[in-house]
C-alpha atoms as a PDB file:
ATOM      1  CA  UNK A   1      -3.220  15.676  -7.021  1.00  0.00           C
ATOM      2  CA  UNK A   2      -5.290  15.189  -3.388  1.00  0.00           C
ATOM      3  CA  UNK A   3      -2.904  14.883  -0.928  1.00  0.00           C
ATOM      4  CA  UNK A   4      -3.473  12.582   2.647  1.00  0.00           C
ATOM      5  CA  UNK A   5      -7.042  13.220   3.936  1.00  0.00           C
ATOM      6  CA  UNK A   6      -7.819  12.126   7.475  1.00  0.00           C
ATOM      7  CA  UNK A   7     -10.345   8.960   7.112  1.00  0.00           C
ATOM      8  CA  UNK A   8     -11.315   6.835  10.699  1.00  0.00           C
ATOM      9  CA  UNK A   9      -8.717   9.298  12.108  1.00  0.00           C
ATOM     10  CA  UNK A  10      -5.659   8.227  10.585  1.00  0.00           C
ATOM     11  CA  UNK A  11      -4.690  10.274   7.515  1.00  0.00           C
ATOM     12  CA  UNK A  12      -4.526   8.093   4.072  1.00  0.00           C
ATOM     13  CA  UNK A  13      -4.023   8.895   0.219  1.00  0.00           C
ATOM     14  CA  UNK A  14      -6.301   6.706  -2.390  1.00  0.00           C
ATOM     15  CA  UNK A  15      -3.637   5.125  -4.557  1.00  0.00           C
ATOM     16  CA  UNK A  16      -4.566   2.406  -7.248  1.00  0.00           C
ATOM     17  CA  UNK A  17      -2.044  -0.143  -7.752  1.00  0.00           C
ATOM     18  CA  UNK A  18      -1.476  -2.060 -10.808  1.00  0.00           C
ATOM     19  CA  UNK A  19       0.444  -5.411 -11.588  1.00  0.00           C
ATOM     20  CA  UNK A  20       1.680  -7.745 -14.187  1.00  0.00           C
ATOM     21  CA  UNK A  21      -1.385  -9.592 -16.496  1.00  0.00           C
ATOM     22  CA  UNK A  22      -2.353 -12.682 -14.080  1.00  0.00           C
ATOM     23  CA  UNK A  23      -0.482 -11.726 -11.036  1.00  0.00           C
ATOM     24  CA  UNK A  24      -3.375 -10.745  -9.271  1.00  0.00           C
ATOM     25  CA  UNK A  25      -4.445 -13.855  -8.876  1.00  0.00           C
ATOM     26  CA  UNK A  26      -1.261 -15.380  -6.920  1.00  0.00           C
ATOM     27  CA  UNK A  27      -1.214 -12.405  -4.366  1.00  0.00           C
ATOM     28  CA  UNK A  28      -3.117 -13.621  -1.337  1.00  0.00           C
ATOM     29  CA  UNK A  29      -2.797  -9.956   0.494  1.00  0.00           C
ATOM     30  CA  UNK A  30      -0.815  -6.721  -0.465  1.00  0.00           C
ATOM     31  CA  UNK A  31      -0.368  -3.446   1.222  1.00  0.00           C
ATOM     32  CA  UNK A  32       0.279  -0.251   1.068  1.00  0.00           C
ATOM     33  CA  UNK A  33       1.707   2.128   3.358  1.00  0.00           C
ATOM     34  CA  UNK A  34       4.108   5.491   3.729  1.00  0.00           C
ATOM     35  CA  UNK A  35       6.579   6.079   6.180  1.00  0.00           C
ATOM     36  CA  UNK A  36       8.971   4.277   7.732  1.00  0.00           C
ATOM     37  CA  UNK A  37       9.125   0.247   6.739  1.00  0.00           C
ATOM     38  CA  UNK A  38       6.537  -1.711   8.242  1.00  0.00           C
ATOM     39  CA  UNK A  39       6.976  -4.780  10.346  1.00  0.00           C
ATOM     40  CA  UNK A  40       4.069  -6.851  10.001  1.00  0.00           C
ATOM     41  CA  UNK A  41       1.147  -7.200   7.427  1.00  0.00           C
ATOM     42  CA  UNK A  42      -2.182  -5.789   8.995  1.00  0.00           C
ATOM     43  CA  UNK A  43      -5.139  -8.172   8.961  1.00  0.00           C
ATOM     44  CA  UNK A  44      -7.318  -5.831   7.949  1.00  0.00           C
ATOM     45  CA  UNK A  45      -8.203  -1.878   7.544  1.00  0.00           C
ATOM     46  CA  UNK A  46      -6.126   0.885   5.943  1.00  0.00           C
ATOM     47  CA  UNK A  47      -3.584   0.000   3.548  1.00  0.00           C
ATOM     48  CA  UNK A  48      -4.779  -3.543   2.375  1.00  0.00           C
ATOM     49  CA  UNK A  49      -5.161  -3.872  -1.310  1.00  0.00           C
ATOM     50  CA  UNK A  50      -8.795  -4.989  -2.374  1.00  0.00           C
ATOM     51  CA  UNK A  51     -10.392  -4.726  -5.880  1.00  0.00           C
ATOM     52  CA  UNK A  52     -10.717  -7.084  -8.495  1.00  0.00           C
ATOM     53  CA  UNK A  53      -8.616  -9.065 -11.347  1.00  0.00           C
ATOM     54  CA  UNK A  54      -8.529  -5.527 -13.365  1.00  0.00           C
ATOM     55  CA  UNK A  55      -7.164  -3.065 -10.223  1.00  0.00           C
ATOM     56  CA  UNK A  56      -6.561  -2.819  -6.736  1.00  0.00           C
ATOM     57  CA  UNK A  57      -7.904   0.255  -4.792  1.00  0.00           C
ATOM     58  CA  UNK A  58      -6.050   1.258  -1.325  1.00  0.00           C
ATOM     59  CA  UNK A  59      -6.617   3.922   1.527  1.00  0.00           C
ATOM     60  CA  UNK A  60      -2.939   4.044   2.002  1.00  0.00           C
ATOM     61  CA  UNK A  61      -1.777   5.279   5.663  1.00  0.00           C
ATOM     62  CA  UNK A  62       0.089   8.372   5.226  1.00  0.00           C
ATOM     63  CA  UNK A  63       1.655  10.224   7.962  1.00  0.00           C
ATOM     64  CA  UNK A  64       0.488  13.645   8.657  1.00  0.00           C
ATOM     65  CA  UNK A  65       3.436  15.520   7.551  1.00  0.00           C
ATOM     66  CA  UNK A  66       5.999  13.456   5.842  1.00  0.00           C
ATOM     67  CA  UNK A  67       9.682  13.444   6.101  1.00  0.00           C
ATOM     68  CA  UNK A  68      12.647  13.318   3.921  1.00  0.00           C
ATOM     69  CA  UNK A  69      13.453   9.422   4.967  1.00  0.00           C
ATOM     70  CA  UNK A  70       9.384   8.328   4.334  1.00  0.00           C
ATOM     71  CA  UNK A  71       9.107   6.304   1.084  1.00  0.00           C
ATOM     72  CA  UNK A  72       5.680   4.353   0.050  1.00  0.00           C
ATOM     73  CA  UNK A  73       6.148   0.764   0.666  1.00  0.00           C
ATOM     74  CA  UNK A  74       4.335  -2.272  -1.343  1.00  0.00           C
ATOM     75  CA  UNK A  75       4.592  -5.477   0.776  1.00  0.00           C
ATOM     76  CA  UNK A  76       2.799  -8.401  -1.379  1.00  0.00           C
ATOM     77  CA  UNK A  77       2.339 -12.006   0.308  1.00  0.00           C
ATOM     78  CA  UNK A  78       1.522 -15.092  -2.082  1.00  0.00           C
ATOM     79  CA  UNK A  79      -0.963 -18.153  -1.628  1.00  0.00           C
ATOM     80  CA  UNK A  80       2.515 -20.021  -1.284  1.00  0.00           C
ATOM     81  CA  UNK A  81       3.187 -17.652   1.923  1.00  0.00           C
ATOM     82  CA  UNK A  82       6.470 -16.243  -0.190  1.00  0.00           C
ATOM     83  CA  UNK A  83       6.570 -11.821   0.621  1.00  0.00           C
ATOM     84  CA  UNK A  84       7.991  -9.417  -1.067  1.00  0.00           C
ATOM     85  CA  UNK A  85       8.856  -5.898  -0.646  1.00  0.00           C
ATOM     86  CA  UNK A  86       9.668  -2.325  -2.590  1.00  0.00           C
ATOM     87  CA  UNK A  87       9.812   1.340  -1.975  1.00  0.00           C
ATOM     88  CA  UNK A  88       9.915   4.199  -3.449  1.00  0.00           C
ATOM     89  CA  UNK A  89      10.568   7.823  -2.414  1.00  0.00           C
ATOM     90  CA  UNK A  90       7.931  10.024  -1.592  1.00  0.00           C
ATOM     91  CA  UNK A  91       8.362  12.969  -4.124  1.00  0.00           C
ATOM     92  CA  UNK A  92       7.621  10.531  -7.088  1.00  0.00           C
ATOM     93  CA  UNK A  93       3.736  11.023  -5.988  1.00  0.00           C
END
Protein backbone atom coordinates (compact mmCIF):
# COMPACT_ATOMS: atom_id res chain seq x y z
CA UNK A 1 0.00 0.00 0.00
CA UNK A 2 1.79 3.68 -0.98
CA UNK A 3 0.24 6.08 0.94
CA UNK A 4 -0.28 10.15 -0.31
CA UNK A 5 2.97 11.31 -2.01
CA UNK A 6 3.39 15.03 -2.57
CA UNK A 7 3.09 15.58 -6.58
CA UNK A 8 2.99 19.62 -7.98
CA UNK A 9 2.94 20.27 -4.19
CA UNK A 10 -0.26 19.01 -3.18
CA UNK A 11 -0.12 15.48 -1.73
CA UNK A 12 -2.24 12.74 -3.88
CA UNK A 13 -2.71 8.80 -3.78
CA UNK A 14 -2.91 6.92 -7.42
CA UNK A 15 -6.26 5.19 -7.17
CA UNK A 16 -7.81 3.34 -10.28
CA UNK A 17 -11.43 3.47 -10.47
CA UNK A 18 -13.61 1.02 -12.07
CA UNK A 19 -17.36 1.11 -13.28
CA UNK A 20 -20.23 -0.81 -14.63
CA UNK A 21 -19.58 -2.47 -18.50
CA UNK A 22 -20.52 0.70 -20.82
CA UNK A 23 -20.76 3.34 -18.23
CA UNK A 24 -17.70 4.85 -19.14
CA UNK A 25 -18.91 6.08 -21.97
CA UNK A 26 -21.93 8.29 -20.46
CA UNK A 27 -19.58 9.96 -17.80
CA UNK A 28 -18.50 13.25 -19.31
CA UNK A 29 -16.01 14.04 -16.13
CA UNK A 30 -15.48 12.21 -12.71
CA UNK A 31 -13.37 12.95 -9.76
CA UNK A 32 -11.76 11.94 -7.10
CA UNK A 33 -10.86 13.48 -3.98
CA UNK A 34 -10.34 12.89 0.09
CA UNK A 35 -11.36 15.03 2.70
CA UNK A 36 -14.05 16.95 3.39
CA UNK A 37 -16.99 17.06 0.46
CA UNK A 38 -16.14 19.09 -2.36
CA UNK A 39 -18.15 21.92 -3.78
CA UNK A 40 -17.44 22.21 -7.28
CA UNK A 41 -15.95 19.89 -10.05
CA UNK A 42 -12.32 21.11 -11.00
CA UNK A 43 -11.73 21.78 -14.69
CA UNK A 44 -8.76 20.24 -14.74
CA UNK A 45 -5.56 18.82 -12.65
CA UNK A 46 -5.52 16.49 -9.63
CA UNK A 47 -8.36 14.36 -9.03
CA UNK A 48 -10.02 14.20 -12.58
CA UNK A 49 -10.56 10.74 -13.85
CA UNK A 50 -8.80 10.10 -17.33
CA UNK A 51 -8.03 6.69 -18.97
CA UNK A 52 -9.78 4.80 -21.39
CA UNK A 53 -13.09 2.53 -21.96
CA UNK A 54 -11.15 -0.36 -19.84
CA UNK A 55 -10.01 1.99 -16.52
CA UNK A 56 -9.72 5.27 -15.20
CA UNK A 57 -6.39 6.36 -13.55
CA UNK A 58 -6.52 9.39 -10.85
CA UNK A 59 -3.88 11.44 -8.76
CA UNK A 60 -6.41 11.78 -6.08
CA UNK A 61 -5.85 14.95 -3.65
CA UNK A 62 -5.25 13.66 -0.30
CA UNK A 63 -4.73 15.77 2.64
CA UNK A 64 -1.50 15.56 4.40
CA UNK A 65 -2.60 13.92 7.49
CA UNK A 66 -6.12 12.76 7.42
CA UNK A 67 -8.79 12.92 9.97
CA UNK A 68 -11.40 10.78 11.44
CA UNK A 69 -14.39 12.81 9.47
CA UNK A 70 -12.24 12.59 5.80
CA UNK A 71 -13.90 10.00 3.51
CA UNK A 72 -12.85 9.60 -0.41
CA UNK A 73 -15.46 11.14 -2.48
CA UNK A 74 -16.46 10.05 -6.27
CA UNK A 75 -18.42 12.94 -7.90
CA UNK A 76 -19.39 11.68 -11.63
CA UNK A 77 -21.16 14.28 -14.12
CA UNK A 78 -22.99 12.81 -17.35
CA UNK A 79 -23.12 14.12 -21.09
CA UNK A 80 -26.84 14.87 -19.97
CA UNK A 81 -25.25 17.31 -17.17
CA UNK A 82 -27.07 14.82 -14.39
CA UNK A 83 -24.09 14.43 -11.05
CA UNK A 84 -23.82 12.13 -8.75
CA UNK A 85 -22.06 11.58 -5.60
CA UNK A 86 -20.61 8.73 -2.95
CA UNK A 87 -18.20 8.35 -0.15
CA UNK A 88 -16.62 6.17 1.62
CA UNK A 89 -14.54 6.19 4.83
CA UNK A 90 -11.02 6.46 4.76
CA UNK A 91 -9.80 3.23 6.58
CA UNK A 92 -11.35 1.04 3.74
CA UNK A 93 -8.00 2.06 1.68
Amino acid sequence: DLGPYLHDVIYVKDCRVDFCEGCISRIRQAYLVAGPAPQEFPVEGDGVLHGSDYALHVHAAFPEETREEDRLWLLVETWDGERSQASWPLDFL
